[in-house]
Protein backbone atom coordinates (compact mmCIF):
# COMPACT_ATOMS: atom_id res chain seq x y z
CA UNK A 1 0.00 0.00 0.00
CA UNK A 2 1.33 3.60 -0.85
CA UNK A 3 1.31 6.17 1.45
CA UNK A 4 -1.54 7.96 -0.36
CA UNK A 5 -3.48 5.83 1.29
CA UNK A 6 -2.54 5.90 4.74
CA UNK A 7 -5.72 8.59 5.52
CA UNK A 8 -8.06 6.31 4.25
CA UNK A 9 -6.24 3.40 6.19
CA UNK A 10 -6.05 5.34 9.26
CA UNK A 11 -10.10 6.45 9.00
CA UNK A 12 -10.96 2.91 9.08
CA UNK A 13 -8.90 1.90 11.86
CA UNK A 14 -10.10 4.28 14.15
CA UNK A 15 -13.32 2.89 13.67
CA UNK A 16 -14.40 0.29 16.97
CA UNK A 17 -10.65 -0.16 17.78
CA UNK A 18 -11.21 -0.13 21.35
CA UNK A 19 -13.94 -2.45 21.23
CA UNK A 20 -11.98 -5.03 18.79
CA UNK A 21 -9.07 -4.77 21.55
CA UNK A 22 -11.26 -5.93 24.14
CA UNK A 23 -13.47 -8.01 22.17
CA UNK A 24 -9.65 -10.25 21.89
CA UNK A 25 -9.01 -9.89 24.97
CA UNK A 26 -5.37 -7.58 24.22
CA UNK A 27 -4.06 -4.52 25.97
CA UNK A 28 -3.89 -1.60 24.27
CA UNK A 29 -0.73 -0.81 25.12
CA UNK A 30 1.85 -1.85 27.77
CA UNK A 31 3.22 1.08 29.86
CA UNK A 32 6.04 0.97 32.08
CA UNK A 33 8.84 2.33 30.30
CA UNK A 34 10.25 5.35 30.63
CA UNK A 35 11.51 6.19 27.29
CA UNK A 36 11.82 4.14 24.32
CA UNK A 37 11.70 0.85 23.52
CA UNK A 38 14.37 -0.60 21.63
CA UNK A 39 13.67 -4.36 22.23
CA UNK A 40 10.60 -6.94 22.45
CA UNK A 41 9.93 -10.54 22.82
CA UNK A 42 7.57 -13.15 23.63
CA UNK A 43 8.11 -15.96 25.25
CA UNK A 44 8.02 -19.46 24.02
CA UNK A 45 4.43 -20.45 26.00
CA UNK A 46 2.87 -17.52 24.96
CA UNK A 47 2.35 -16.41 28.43
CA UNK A 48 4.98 -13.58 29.05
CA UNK A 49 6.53 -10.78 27.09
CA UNK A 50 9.89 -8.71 27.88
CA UNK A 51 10.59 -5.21 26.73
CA UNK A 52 13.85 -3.59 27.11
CA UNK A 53 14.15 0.26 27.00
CA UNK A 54 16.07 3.45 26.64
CA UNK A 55 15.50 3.69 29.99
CA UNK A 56 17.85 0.71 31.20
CA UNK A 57 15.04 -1.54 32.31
CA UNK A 58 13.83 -4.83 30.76
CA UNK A 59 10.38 -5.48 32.10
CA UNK A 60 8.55 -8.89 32.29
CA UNK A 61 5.32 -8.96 31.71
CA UNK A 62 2.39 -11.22 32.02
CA UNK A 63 0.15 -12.19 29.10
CA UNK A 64 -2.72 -10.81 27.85
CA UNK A 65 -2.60 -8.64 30.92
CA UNK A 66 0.36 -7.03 30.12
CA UNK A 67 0.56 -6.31 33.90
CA UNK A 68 4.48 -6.21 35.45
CA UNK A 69 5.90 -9.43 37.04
CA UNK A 70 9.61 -7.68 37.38
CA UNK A 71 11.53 -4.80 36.20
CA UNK A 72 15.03 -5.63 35.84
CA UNK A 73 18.02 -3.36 36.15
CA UNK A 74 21.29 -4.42 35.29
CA UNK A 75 22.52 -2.37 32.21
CA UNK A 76 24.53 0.83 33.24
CA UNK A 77 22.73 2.53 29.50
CA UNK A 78 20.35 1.69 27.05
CA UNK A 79 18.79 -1.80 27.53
CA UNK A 80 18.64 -2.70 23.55
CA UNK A 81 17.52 -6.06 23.40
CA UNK A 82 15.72 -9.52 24.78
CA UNK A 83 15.48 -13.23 24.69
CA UNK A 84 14.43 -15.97 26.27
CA UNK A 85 15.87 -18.96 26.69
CA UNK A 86 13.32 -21.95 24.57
CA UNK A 87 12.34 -23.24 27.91
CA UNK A 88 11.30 -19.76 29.00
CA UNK A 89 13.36 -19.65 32.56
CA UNK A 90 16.04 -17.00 31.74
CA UNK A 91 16.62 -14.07 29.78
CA UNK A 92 19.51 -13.06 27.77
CA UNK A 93 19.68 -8.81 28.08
CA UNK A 94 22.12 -6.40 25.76
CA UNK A 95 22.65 -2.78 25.98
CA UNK A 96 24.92 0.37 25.04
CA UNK A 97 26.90 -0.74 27.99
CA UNK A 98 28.45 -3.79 26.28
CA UNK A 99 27.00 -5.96 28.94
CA UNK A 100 25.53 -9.42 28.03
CA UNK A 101 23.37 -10.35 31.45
CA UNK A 102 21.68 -13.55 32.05
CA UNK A 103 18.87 -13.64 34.54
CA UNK A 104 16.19 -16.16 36.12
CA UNK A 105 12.68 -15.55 34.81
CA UNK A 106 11.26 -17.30 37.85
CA UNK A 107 11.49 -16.48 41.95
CA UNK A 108 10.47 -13.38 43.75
CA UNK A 109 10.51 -9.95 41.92
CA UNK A 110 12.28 -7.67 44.46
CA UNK A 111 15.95 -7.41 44.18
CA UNK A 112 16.34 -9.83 41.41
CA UNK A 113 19.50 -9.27 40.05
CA UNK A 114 21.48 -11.19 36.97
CA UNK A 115 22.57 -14.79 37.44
CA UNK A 116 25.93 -13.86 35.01
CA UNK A 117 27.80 -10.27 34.07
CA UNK A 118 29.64 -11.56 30.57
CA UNK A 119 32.49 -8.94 29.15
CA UNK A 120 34.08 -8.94 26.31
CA UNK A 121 32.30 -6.45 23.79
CA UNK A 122 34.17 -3.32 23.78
CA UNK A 123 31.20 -1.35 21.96
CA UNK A 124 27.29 -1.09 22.24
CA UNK A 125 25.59 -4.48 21.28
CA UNK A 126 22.35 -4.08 19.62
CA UNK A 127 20.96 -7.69 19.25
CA UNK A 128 21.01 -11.28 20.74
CA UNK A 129 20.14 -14.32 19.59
CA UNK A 130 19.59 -17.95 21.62
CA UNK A 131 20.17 -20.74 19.86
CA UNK A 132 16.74 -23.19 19.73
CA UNK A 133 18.22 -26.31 22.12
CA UNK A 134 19.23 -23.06 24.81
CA UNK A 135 22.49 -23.84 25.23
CA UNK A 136 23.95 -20.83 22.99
CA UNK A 137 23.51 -16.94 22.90
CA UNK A 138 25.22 -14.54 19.72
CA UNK A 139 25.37 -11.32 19.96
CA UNK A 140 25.53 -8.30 17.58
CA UNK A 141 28.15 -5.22 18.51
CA UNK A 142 29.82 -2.07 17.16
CA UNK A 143 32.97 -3.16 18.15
CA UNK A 144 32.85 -5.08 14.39
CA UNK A 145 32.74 -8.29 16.38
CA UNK A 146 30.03 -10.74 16.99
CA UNK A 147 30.37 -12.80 20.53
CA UNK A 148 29.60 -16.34 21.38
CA UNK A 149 28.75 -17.38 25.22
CA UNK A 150 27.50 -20.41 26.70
CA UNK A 151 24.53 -20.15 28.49
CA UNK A 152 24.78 -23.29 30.10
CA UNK A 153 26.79 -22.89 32.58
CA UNK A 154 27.19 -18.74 31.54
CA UNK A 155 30.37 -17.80 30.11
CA UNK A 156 32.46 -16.30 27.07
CA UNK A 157 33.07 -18.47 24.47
CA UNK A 158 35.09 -16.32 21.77
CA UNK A 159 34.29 -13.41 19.04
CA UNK A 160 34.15 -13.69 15.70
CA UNK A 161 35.47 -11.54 13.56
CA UNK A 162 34.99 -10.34 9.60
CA UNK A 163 32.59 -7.31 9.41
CA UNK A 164 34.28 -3.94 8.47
CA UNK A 165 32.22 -2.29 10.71
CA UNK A 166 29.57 -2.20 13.37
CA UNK A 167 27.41 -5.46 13.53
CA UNK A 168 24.06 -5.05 13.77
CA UNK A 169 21.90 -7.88 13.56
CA UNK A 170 22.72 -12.18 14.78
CA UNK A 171 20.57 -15.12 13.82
CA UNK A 172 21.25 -18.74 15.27
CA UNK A 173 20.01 -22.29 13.81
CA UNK A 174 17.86 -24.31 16.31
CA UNK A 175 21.06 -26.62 16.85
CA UNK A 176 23.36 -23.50 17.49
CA UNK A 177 26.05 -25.11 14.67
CA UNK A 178 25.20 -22.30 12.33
CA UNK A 179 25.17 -18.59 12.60
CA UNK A 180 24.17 -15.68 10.65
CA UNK A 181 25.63 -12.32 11.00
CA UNK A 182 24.79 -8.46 9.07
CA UNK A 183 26.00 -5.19 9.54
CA UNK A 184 27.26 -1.71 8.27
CA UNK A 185 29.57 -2.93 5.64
CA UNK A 186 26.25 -4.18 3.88
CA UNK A 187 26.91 -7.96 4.15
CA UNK A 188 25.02 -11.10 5.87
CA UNK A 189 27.61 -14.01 6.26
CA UNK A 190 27.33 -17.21 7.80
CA UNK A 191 29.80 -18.88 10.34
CA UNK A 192 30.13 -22.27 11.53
CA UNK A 193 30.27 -21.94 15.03
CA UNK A 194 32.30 -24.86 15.79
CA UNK A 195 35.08 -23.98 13.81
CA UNK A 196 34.73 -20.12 14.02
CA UNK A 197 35.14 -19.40 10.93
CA UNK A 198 33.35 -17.63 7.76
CA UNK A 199 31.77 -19.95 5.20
CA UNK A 200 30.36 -17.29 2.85
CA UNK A 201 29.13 -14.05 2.36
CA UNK A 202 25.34 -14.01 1.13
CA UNK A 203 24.39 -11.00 0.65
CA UNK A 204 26.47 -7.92 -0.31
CA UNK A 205 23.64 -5.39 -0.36
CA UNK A 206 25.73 -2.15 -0.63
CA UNK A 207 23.67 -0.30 2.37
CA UNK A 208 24.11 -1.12 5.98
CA UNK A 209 22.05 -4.20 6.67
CA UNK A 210 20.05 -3.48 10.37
CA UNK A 211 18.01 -6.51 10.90
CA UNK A 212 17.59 -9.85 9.64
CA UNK A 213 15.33 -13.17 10.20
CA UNK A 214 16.70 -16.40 9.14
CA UNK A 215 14.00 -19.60 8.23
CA UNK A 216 16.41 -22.75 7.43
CA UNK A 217 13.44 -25.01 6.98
CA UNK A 218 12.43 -22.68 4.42
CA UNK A 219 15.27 -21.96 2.94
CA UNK A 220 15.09 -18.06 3.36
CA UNK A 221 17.07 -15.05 4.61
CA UNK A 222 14.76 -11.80 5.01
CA UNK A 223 16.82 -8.36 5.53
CA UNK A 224 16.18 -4.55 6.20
CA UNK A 225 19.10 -2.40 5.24
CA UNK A 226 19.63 1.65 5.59
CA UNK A 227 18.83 2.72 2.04
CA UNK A 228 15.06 0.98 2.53
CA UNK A 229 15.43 -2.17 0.93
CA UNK A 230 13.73 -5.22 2.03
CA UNK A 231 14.58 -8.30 0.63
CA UNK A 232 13.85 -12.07 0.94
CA UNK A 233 16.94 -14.13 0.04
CA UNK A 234 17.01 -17.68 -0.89
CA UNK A 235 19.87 -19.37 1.67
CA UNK A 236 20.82 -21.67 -1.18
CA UNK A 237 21.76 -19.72 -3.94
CA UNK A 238 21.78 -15.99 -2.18
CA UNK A 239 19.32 -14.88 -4.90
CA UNK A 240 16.80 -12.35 -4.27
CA UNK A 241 13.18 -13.93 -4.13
CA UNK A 242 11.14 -11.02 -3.62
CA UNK A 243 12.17 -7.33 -3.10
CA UNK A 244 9.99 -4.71 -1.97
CA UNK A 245 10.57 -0.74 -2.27
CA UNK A 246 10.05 1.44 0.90
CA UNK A 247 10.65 4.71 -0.16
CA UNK A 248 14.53 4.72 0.68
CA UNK A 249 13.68 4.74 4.26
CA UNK A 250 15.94 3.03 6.23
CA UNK A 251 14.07 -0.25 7.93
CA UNK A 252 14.96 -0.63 11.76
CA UNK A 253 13.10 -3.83 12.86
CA UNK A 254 12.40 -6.78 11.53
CA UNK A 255 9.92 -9.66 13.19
CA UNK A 256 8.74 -12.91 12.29
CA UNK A 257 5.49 -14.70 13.04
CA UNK A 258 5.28 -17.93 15.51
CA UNK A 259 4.20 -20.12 12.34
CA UNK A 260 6.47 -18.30 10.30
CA UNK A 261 3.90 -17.75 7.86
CA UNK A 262 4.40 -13.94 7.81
CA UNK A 263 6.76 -11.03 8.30
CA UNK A 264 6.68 -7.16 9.21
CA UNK A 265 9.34 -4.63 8.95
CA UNK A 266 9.38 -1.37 11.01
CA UNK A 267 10.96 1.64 9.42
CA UNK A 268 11.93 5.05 10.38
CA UNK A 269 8.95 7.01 9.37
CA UNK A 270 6.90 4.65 11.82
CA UNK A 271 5.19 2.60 9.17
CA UNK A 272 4.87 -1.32 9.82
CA UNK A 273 5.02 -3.60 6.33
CA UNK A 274 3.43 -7.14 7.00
CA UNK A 275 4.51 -9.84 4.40
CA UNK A 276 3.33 -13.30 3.83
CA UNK A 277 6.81 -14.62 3.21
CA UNK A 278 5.53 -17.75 1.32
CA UNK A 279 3.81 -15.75 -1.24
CA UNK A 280 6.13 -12.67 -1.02
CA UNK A 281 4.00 -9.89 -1.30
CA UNK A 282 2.76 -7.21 0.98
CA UNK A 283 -0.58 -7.81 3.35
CA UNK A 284 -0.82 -4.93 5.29
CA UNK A 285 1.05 -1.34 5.00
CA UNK A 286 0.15 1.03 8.29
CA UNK A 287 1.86 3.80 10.14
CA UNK A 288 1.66 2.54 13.48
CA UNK A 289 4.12 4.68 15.52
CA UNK A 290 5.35 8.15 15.89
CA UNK A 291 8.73 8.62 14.64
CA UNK A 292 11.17 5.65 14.08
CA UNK A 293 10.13 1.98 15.14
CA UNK A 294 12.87 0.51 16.91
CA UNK A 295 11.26 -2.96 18.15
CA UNK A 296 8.69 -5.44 16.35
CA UNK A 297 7.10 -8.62 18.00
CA UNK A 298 4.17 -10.53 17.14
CA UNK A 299 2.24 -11.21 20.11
CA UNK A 300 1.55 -14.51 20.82
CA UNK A 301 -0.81 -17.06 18.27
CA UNK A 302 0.19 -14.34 16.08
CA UNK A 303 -3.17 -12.38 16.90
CA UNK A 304 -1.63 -9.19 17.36
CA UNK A 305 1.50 -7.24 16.20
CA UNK A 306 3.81 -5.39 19.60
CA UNK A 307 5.48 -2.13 18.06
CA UNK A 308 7.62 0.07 20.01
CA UNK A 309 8.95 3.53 19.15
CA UNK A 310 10.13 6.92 20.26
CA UNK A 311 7.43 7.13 22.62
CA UNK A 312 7.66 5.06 26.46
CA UNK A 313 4.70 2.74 25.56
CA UNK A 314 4.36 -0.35 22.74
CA UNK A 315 1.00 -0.29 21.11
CA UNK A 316 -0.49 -3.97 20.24
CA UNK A 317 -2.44 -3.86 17.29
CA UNK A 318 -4.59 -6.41 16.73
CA UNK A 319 -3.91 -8.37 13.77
CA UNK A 320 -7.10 -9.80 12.35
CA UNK A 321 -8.51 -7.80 11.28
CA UNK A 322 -6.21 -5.09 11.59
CA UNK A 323 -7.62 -2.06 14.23
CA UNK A 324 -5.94 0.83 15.28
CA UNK A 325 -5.36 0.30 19.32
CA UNK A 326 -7.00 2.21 21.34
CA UNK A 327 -5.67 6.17 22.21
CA UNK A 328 -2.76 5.90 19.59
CA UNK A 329 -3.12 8.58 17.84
CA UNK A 330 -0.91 11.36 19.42
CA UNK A 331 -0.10 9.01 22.31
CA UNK A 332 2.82 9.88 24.10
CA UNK A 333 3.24 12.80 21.66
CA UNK A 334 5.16 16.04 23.21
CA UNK A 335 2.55 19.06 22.38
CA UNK A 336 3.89 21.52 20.31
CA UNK A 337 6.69 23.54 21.21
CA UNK A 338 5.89 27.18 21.83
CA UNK A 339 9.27 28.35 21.81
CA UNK A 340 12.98 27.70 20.29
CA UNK A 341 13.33 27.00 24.35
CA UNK A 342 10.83 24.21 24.75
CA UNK A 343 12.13 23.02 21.11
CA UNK A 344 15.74 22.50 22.84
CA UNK A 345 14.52 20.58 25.47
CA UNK A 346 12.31 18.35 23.01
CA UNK A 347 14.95 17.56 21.20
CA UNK A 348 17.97 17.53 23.84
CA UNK A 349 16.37 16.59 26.96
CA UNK A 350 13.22 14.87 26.95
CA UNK A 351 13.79 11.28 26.13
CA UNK A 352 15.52 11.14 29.26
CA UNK A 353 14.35 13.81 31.48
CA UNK A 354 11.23 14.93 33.41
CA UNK A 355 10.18 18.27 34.66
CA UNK A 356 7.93 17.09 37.36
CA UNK A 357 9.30 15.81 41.10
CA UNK A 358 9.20 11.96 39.65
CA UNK A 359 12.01 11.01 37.74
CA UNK A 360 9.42 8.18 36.35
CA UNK A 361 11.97 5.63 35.31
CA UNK A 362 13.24 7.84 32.79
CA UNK A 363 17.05 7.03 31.66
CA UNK A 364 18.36 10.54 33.58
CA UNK A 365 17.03 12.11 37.00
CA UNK A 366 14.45 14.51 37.05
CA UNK A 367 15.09 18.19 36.40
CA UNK A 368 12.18 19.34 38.72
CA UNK A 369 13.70 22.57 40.99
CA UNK A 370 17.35 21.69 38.66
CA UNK A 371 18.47 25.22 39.13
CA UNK A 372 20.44 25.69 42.72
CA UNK A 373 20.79 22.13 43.09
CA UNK A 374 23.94 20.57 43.48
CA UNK A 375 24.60 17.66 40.67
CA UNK A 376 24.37 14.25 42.22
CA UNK A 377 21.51 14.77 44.74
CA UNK A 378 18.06 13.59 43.11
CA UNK A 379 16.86 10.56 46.12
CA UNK A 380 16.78 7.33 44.84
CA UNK A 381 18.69 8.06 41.60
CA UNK A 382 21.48 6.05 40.42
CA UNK A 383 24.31 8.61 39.51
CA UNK A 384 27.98 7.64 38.12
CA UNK A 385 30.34 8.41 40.59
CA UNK A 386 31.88 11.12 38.60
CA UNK A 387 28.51 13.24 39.65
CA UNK A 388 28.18 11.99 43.25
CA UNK A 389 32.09 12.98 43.89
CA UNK A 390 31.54 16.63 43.18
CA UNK A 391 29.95 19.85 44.39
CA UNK A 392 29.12 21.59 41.15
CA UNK A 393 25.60 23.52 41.44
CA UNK A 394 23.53 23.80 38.96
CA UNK A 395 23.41 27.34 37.35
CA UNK A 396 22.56 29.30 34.48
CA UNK A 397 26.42 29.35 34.06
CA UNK A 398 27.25 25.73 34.84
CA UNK A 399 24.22 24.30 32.33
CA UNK A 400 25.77 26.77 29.26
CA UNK A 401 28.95 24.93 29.66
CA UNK A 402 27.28 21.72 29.86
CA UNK A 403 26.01 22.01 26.33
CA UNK A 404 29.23 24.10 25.50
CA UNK A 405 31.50 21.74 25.95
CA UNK A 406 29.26 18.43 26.14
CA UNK A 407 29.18 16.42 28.83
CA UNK A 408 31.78 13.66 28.00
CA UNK A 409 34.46 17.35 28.70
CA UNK A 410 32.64 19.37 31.65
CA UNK A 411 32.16 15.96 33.42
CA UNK A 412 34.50 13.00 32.49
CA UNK A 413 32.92 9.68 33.69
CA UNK A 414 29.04 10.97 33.62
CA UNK A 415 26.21 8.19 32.09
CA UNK A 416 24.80 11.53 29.91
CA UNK A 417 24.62 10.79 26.27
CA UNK A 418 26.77 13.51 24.14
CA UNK A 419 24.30 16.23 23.84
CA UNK A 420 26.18 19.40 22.71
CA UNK A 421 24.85 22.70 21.87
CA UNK A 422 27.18 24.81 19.53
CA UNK A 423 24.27 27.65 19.15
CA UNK A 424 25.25 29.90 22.13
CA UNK A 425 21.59 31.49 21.61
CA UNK A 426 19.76 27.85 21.33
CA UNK A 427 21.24 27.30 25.09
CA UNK A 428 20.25 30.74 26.46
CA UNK A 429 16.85 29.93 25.10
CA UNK A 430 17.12 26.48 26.48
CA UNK A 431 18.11 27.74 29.97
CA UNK A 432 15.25 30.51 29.73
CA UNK A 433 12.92 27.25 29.12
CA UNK A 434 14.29 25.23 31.88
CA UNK A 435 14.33 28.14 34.84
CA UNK A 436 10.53 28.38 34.04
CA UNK A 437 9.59 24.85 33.30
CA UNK A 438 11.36 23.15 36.01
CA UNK A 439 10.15 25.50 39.57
């Protein structure tokens, strides 16, 4: 479907989406979060799903409540992606951190912390894969590298190396002997695990490839690269089956369906692309997100689709027939800034900051009464130790050369993402914003 037809798609699904929600008995949404989600997965019963978020949680969740059972923190940044083990009683967690965690899925909620801290990444990982028999997890990193750990008993078990350039995406066959790897330089290669080597490269796409799903039993490789291609690849040969135009937007997640009947493709204009792969042609074309989608899932008996973009919540839309869920229009949508100010903070500060007293699991502590503070002092906040060492107050003064100099230079050793602000009159205007917004 083109995009000229989105309004007419979007009029329709507006139409009884509520009731169709509860008429399945599906959420609307699961909340939690507090700021995007990056990663989601279901687990192998069908009775829990795991999101992991900007904000550095992963949260477990029951099924079709959605309500919490835990939320995990382990990751010291972004908690990118999720997956369970196949008998559903651990987790394997990435993030921007380079950690690889393992944790239980069972026991009390309170103080749960990971079973197993694996190293060895010396860059952001964005993906992880577990083998189908359990006993194997791969992982995807910009350090170029792809890692191998057991997970039974946890441990590192050796990188793999080939890409020229980040890795972004890892597949694993059910026995764990074969693996499938894509990234920046615009190839997908497959390894043999045992021997740790390269066997061939089968696609050499010429755009970063983000995200791929691997069917042996079907013989097929599905991809989403930067430039907007999708493709489905025969494993065989490496030819291209079916290939499917998208605008030249680049396509950011990629999920398959529990009978493996179809697939859908997130990009970054927030429009979800559902394919029967058999067939290999388009089923459904909908925006279903504002801004980029970052995390695709089909929920489980592949009634409902779990989407997750700029915005703290995932929306479930149900799948058959297709509805809108309910309240997504403009959900989680910042309202429109009123001044270059407020525009500064939407863009700089907002993902990870709140103005109000509750920090509300956002990624960074709440900026409610910032001004006169000293850094390092927001209760129950988990600050680096470069912040809770100093005495620097927060002024009009010591905020400009925040954004002046960014924060990796005015505070060596701080969690804060590199925001910098070369505009002198875009901070004043930010700082204007803030001393207002934040009393």
């Amino acid at each position: 479907m083109r995009r000229e037809a989105f309004g007419v798609l979007v009029a329709i699904v507006l139409a009884g989406a509520a009731e169709v929600a509860r008429a399945a008995g599906l959420p609307d949404q699961l909340t939690g979060h507090g700021g995007p989600v990056k990663g989601i997965t279901v687990a192998p019963g069908g009775d829990r799903v795991a999101t992991a978020s900007f904000d550095y949680s992963v949260i477990l969740r029951a099924w079709p409540s959605g309500s919490e059972q835990a939320i995990l923190y382990g990751h010291d940044a972004a908690a990118n992606a999720v997956a369970f083990t196949p008998d559903g009683r651990r987790m394997v967690t990435v993030g921007d951190d380079a950690l690889v965690l393992v944790w239980n899925t069972e026991g009390p909620a309170e103080r749960r912390e990971p079973v197993a801290r694996l190293t060895g990444h010396e860059g952001k990982i964005l993906q992880v894969a577990v083998s189908g028999n359990g006993r194997l997890a791969a992982t995807a990193s910009w350090d170029g590298r792809v890692g191998l750990w057991s997970l039974d008993p946890p441990g590192a078990l050796g990188m793999l190396q080939g890409h020229k350039g980040p890795v972004n995406a890892v597949a694993l066959s059910d026995d764990g002997s074969r693996l499938y790897s894509a990234g920046y330089d615009g190839t997908v290669r497959l390894w043999d695990v045992a021997q740790r080597r390269e066997v061939r490269t089968l696609v050499r796409h010429g755009f970063g490839v983000n995200v791929i799903a691997v069917d042996e039993e079907a013989g097929r490789l599905a991809y989403g690269a930067l430039d907007g291609g999708m493709r489905l690849v025969d494993l065989a040969t490496g030819e291209v089956r079916t290939a499917f135009e998208h605008d030249r937007t680049p396509i950011l997640a990629l999920a398959t369906s529990h009978d493996r009947r179809r697939l859908a493709f997130g990009d970054g204009h927030g429009v979800v692309t559902v394919v029967d792969a058999g067939l290999g042609q388009v089923t459904q074309d909908f925006p279903a997100a504002r801004g980029p989608i970052w995390a695709l899932a089909f929920g489980p008996r592949d009634e409902s689709l779990l989407v997750g973009g700029l915005g703290a919540d995932v929306a479930v839309w149900p799948l058959d027939p297709l509805r809108r869920p309910a309240g997504a229009t403009g959900r989680d949508r910042a309202a429109p800034a009123a001044s270059n100010g407020e525009r500064q903070f939407e863009r700089k500060c907002r993902i990870c900051h709140t103005l109000t007293p509750d920090t509300a699991r956002r990624a960074g502590p709440t900026l409610y009464r910032l001004f006169g503070r000293r850094m390092g002092t927001v209760e129950g906040y988990p600050y680096s130790e470069a912040l809770t060492s100093g005495d620097l107050v927060w002024t009009d003064e010591t905020v400009d050369q925040l954004f002046a100099q960014g924060p990796e230079h005015f505070l060596p050793g701080t969690k804060m993402p590199l925001q910098k602000m070369t505009n002198a009159r875009d901070r004043a205007d930010l700082i204007e914003y803030l001393k207002r917004a934040t009393r």
